[in-house]
Protein backbone atom coordinates (compact mmCIF):
# COMPACT_ATOMS: atom_id res chain seq x y z
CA UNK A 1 0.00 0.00 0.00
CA UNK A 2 1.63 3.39 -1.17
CA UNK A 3 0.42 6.82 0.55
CA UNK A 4 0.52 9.71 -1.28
CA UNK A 5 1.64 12.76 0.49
CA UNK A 6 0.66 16.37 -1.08
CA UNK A 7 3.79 18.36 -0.01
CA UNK A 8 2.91 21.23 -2.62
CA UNK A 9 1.61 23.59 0.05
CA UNK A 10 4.29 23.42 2.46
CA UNK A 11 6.07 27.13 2.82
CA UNK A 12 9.37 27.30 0.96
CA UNK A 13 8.93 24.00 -0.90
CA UNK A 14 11.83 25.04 -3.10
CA UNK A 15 13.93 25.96 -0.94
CA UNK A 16 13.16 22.78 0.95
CA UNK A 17 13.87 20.47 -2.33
CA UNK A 18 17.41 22.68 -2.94
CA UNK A 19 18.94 21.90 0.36
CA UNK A 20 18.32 18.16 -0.18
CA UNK A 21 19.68 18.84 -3.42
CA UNK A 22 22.64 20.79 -1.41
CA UNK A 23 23.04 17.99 1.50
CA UNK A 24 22.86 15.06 -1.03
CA UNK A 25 25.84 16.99 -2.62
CA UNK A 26 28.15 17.90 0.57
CA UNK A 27 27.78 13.91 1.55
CA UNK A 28 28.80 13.26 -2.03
CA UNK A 29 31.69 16.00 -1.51
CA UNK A 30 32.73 14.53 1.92
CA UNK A 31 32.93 10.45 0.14
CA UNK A 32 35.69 12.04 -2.10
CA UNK A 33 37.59 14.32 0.16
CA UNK A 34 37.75 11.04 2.14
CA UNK A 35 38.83 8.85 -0.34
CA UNK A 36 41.07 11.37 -1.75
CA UNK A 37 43.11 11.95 1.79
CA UNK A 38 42.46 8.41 3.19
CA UNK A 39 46.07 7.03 2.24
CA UNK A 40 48.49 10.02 2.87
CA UNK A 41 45.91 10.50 6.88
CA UNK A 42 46.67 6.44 7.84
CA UNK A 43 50.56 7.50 6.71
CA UNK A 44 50.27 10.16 8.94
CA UNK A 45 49.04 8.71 11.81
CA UNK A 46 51.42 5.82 11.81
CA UNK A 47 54.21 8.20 11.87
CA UNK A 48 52.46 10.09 14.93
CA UNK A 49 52.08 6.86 16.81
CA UNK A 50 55.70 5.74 15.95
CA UNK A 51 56.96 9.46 17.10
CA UNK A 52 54.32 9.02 20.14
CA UNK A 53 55.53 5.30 21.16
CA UNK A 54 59.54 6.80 20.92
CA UNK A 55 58.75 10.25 23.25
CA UNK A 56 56.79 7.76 25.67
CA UNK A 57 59.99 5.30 26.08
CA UNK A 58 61.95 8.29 26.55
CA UNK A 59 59.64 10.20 28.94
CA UNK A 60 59.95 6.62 31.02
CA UNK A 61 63.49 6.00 30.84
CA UNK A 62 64.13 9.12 32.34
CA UNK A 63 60.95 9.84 34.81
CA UNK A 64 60.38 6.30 35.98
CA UNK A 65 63.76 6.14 38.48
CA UNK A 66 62.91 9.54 39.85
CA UNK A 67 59.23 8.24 40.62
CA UNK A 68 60.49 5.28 42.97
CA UNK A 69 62.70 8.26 44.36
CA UNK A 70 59.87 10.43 44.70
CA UNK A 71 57.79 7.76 46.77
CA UNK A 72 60.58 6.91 48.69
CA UNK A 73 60.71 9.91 50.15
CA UNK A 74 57.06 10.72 50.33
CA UNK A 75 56.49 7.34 51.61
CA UNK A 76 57.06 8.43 55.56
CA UNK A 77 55.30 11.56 55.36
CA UNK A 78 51.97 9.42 54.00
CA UNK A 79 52.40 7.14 57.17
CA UNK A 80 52.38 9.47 59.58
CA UNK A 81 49.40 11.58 58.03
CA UNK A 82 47.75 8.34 58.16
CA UNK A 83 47.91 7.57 61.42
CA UNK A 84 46.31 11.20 62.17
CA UNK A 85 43.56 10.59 59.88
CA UNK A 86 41.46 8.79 62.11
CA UNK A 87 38.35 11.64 62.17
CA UNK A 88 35.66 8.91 62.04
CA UNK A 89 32.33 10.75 62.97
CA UNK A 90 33.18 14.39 61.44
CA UNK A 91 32.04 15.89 58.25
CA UNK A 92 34.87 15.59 55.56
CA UNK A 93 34.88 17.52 52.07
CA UNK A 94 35.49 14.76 50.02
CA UNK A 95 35.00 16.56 46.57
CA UNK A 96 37.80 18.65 46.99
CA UNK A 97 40.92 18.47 49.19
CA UNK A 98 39.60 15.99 52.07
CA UNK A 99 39.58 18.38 54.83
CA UNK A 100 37.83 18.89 57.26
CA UNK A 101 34.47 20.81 57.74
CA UNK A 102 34.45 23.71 60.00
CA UNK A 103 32.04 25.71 61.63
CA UNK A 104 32.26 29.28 59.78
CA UNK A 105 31.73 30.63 64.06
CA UNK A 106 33.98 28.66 65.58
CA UNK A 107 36.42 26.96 63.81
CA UNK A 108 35.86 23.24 65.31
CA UNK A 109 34.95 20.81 63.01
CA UNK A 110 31.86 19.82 62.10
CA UNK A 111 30.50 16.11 63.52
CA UNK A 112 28.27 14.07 60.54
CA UNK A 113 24.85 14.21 62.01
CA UNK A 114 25.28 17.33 63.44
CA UNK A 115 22.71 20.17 62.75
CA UNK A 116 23.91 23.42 60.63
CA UNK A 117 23.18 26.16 59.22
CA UNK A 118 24.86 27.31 55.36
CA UNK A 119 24.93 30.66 54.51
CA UNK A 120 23.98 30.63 51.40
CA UNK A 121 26.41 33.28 50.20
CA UNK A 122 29.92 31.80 51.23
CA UNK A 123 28.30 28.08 51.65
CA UNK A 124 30.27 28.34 55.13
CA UNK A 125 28.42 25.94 57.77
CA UNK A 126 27.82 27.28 61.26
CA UNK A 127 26.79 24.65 64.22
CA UNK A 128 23.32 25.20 65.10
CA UNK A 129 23.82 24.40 69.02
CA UNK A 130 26.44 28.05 68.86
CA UNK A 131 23.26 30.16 68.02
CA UNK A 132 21.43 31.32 71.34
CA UNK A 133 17.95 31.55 69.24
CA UNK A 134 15.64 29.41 67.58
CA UNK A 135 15.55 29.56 63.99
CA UNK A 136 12.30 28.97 62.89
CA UNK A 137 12.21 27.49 59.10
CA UNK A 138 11.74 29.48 55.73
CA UNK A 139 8.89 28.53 53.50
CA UNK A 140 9.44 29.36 49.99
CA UNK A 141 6.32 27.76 48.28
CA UNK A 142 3.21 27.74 50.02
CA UNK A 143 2.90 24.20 48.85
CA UNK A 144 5.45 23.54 51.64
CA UNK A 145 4.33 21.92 54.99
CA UNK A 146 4.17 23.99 57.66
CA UNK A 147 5.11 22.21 60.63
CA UNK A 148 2.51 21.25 63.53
């Protein structure tokens, strides 16, 4: 069963028609600029692997003996921040340096499941229990529950 559409009253039908005429020819343009370069590109990018592989086997030859150096040293100064890194129970800022978080007031850090309050300018935290008054919560939307 064939449909026949009637496309003769879309706007700009000719238009329409000459950029499939247009697009059939770029895609036609594009099969011949590839088979045209296709030889001399894979040439090219064996010599950029080959040149690659070479400034890699350098790069190790030289860097490699200074890296066991480097964690030679390094390795004694990791050990001892490890065994200070036991702060269990306290907020910790994983997403950027693994600090961690303190109270914008007081400087102490911040314990997991304690309450705060983020200023929404800085993001700084402050530990609700420093405030001497109650903060009573901000409804935005009055589809928000208010508590009972």
């Amino acid at each position: 069963m064939t449909i026949a559409i009637d496309v003769s009253k879309l706007p700009m039908l000719a238009e329409r028609q000459k950029a499939l005429e247009d697009q059939l020819l770029i895609e036609k343009i594009q099969e011949e600029e590839e088979a045209a370069v296709s030889a001399l590109e894979a040439k090219y990018n064996a010599e950029r692997r080959r040149i690659h592989g070479e400034y890699q086997k350098q790069l190790d030859e030289v860097l490699n003996p200074l890296s066991v150096e480097l964690e030679k040293i390094r390795a004694p100064f990791n050990d001892r921040i490890t065994k200070l890194s036991g702060s269990e129970g306290f907020r910790i800022n994983y997403d950027y340096d693994c600090r961690l978080v303190l109270c914008a007031l007081s400087g102490l850090p911040i314990l997991e499941e304690e309450a705060v309050l983020e200023d929404d300018k800085t993001g700084g935290q402050i530990i609700r229990a420093l405030l001497p008054f109650p903060i009573e919560p901000v409804f935005d939307d009055a589809t928000d529950e208010v508590p009972a």
